[in-house]
C-alpha atoms as a PDB file:
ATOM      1  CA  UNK A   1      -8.132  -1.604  12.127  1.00  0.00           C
ATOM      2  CA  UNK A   2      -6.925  -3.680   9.091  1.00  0.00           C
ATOM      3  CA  UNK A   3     -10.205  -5.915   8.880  1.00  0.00           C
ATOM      4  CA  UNK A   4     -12.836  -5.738   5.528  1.00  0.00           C
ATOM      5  CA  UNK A   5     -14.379  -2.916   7.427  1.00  0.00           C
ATOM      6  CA  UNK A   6     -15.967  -0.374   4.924  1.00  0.00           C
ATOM      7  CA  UNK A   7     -13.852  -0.772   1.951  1.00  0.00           C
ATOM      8  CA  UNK A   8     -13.883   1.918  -0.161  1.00  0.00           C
ATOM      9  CA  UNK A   9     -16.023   1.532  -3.120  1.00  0.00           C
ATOM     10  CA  UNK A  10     -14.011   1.977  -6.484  1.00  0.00           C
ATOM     11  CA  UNK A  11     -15.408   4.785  -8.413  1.00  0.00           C
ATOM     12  CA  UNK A  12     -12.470   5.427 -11.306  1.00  0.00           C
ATOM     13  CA  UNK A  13     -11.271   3.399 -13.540  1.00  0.00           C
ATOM     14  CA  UNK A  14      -8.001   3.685 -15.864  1.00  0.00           C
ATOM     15  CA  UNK A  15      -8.698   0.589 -18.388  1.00  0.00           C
ATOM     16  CA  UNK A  16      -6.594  -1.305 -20.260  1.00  0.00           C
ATOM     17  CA  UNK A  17      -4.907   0.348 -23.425  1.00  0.00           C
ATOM     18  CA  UNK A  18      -5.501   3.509 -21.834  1.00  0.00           C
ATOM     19  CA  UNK A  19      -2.031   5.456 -20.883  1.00  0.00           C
ATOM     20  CA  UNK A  20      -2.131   8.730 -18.291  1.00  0.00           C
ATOM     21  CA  UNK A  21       1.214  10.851 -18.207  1.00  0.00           C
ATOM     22  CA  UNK A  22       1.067  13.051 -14.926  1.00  0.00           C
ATOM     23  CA  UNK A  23       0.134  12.662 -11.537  1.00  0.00           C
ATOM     24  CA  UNK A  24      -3.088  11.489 -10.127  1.00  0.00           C
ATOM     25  CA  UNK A  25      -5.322  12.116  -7.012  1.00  0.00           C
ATOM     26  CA  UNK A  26      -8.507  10.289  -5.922  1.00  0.00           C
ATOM     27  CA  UNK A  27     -10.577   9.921  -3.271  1.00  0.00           C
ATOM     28  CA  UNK A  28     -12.472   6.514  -2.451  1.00  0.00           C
ATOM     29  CA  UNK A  29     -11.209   3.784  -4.706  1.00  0.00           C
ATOM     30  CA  UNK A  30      -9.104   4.120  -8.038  1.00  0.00           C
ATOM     31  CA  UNK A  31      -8.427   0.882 -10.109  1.00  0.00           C
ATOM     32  CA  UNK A  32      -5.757   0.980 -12.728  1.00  0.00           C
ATOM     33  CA  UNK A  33      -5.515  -1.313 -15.602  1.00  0.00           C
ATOM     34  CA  UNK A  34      -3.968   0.120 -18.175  1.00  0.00           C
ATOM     35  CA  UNK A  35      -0.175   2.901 -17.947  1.00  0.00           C
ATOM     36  CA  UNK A  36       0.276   5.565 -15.651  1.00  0.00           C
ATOM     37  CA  UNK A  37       3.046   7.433 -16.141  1.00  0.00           C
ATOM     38  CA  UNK A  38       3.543   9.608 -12.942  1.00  0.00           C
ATOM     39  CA  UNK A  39       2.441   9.410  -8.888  1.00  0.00           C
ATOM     40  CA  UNK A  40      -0.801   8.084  -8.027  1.00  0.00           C
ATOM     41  CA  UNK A  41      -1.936   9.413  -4.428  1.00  0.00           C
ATOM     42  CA  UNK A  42      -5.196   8.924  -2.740  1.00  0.00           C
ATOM     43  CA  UNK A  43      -6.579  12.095  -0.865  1.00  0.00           C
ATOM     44  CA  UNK A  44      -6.448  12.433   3.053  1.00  0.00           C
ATOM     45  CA  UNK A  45      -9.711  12.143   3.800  1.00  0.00           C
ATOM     46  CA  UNK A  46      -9.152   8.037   4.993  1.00  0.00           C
ATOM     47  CA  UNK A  47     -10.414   4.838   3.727  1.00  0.00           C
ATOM     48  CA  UNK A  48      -8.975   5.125   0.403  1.00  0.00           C
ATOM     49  CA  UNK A  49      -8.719   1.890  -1.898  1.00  0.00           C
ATOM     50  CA  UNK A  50      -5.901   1.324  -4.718  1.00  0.00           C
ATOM     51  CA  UNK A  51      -5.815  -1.664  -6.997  1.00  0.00           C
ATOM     52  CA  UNK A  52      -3.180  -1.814  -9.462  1.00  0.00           C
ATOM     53  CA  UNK A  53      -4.305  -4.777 -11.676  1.00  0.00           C
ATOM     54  CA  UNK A  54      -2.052  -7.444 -13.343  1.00  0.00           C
ATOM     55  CA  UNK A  55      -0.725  -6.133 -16.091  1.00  0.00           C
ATOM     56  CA  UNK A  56      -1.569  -2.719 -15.212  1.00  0.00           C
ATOM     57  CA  UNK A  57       2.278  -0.692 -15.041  1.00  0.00           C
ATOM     58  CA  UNK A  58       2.504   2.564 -12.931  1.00  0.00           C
ATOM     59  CA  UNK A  59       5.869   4.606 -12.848  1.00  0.00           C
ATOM     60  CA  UNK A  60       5.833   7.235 -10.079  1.00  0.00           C
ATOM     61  CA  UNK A  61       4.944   6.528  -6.706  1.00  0.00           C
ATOM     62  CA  UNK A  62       1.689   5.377  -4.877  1.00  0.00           C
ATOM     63  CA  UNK A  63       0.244   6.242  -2.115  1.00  0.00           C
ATOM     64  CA  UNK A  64      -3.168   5.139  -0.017  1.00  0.00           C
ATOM     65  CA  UNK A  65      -4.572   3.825   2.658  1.00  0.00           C
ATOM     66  CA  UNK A  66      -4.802   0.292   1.517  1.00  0.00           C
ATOM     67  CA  UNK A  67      -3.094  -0.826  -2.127  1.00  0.00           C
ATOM     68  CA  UNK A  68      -3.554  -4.582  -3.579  1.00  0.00           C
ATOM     69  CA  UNK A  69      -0.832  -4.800  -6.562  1.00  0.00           C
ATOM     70  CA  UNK A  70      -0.600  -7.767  -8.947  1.00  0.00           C
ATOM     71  CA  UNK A  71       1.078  -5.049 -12.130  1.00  0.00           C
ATOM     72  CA  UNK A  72       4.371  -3.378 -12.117  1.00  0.00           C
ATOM     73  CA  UNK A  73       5.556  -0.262 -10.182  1.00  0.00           C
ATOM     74  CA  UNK A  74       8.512   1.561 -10.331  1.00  0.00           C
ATOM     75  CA  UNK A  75       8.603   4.038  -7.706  1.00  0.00           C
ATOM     76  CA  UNK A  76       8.066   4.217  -4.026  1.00  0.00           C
ATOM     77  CA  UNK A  77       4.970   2.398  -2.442  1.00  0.00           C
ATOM     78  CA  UNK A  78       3.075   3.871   0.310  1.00  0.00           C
ATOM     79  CA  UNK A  79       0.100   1.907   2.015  1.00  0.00           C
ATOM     80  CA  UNK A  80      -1.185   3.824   5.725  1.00  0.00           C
ATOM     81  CA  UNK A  81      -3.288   0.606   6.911  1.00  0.00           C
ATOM     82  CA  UNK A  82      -2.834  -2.177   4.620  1.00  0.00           C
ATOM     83  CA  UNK A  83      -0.167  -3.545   1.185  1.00  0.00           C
ATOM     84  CA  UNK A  84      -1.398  -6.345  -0.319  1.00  0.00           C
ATOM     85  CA  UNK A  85       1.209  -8.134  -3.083  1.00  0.00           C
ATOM     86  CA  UNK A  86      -0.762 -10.563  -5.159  1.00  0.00           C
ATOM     87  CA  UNK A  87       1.681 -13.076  -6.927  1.00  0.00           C
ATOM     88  CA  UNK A  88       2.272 -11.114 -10.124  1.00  0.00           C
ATOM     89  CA  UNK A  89       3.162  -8.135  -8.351  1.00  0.00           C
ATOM     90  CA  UNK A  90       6.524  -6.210  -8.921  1.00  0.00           C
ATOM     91  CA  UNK A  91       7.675  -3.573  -7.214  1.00  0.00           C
ATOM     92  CA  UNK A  92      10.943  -1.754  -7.485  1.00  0.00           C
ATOM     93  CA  UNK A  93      11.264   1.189  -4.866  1.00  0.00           C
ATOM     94  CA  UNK A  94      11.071   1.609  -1.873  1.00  0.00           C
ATOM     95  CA  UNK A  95       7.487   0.281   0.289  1.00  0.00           C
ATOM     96  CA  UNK A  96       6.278   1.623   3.161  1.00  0.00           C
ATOM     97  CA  UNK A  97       3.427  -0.087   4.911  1.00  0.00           C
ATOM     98  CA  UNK A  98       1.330  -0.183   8.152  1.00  0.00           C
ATOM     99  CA  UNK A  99       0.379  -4.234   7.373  1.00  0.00           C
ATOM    100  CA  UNK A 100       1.721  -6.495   4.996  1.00  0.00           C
ATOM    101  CA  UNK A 101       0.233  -9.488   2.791  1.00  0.00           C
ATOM    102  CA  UNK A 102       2.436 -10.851   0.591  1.00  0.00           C
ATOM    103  CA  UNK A 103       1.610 -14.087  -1.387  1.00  0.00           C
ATOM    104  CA  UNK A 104       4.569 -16.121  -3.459  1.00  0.00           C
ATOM    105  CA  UNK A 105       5.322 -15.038  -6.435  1.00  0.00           C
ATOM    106  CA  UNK A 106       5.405 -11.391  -5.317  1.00  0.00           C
ATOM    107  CA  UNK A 107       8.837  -9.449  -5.899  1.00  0.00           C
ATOM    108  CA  UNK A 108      10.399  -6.515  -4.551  1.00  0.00           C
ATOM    109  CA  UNK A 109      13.662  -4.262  -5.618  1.00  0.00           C
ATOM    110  CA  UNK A 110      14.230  -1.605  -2.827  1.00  0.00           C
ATOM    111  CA  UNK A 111      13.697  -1.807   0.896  1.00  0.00           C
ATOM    112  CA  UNK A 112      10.801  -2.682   2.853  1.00  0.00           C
ATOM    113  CA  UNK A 113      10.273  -0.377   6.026  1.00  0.00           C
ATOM    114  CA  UNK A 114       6.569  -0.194   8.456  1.00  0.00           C
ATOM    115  CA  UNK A 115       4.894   2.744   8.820  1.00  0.00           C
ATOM    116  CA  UNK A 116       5.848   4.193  12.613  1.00  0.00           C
ATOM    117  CA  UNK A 117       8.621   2.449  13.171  1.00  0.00           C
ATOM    118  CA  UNK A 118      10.476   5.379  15.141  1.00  0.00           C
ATOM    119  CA  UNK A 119       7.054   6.388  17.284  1.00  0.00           C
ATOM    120  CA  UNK A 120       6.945   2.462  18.192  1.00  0.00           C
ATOM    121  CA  UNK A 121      10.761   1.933  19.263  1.00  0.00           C
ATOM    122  CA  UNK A 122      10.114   5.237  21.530  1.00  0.00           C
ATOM    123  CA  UNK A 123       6.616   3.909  23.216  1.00  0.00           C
ATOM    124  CA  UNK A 124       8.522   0.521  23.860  1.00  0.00           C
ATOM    125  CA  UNK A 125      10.142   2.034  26.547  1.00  0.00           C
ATOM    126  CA  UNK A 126       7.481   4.131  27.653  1.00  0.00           C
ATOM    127  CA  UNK A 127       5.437   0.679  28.550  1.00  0.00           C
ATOM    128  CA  UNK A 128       5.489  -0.438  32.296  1.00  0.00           C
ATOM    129  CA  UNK A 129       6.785  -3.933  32.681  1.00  0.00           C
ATOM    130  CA  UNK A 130       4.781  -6.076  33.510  1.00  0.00           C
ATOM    131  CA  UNK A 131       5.797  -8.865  35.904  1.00  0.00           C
ATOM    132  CA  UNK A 132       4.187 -12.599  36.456  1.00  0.00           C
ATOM    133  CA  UNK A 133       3.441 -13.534  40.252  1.00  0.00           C
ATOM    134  CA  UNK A 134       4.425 -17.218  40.416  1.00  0.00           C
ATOM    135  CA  UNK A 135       2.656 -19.517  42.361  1.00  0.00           C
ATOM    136  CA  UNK A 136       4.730 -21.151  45.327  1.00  0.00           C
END
């Protein structure tokens, strides 16, 4: 589920210098380099790929299936299979994630909760227990 399976390919760009005020949708893959000044969400069509470059700075939330940050963002954080925080990544919101990668360096203001958390807790005690015959 969260291996290098099909990545999406990145077909936008926002470089360097450039500033967008307003929110964003994409489908496939979206690289940012440059200001975005507003929410950045992929479309629900699955396998979505966000890279928010260092340096890049986005202010307004994100939201995709897999996000590698090494910029700034200042708003809530959304990744539905995989976050990855590269070491000049800052984040201050709140981040919601299926699977985490975090490498040092990486900082976070706001709190940190998984994807499913409530539907997981609930299955937990739909499980069977399973019990180990010992040998005598």
């Amino acid at each position: 589920m969260f291996g290098k399976k099909d990545l999406a390919v990145i077909k936008s760009l926002i470089a360097q210098g450039t500033q967008i005020h307003g929110n964003m949708k994409f489908g496939e893959g979206l690289r940012v380099d440059g200001e975005v000044y507003g929410a950045i969400h992929a479309n629900s069509e699955g396998g979505t790929l966000l890279v928010i470059s260092e340096g890049a700075v986005v202010e307004g939330g994100l939201k995709a299936d897999h996000v590698i940050i090494n910029g700034t963002v200042k708003g809530p954080v959304e990744a539905r299979e995989l976050l990855e925080l590269q070491p000049k990544a800052r984040i201050e919101g709140e981040v919601q994630y299926a699977a985490l990668e975090m490498q040092n360096g990486a900082t976070i203001l706001g709190q940190l909760r998984p994807l499913g958390t409530a539907a997981a807790a609930s299955s937990e005690d739909d499980k069977p227990v399973i019990r180990l015959a010992a040998r005598t």
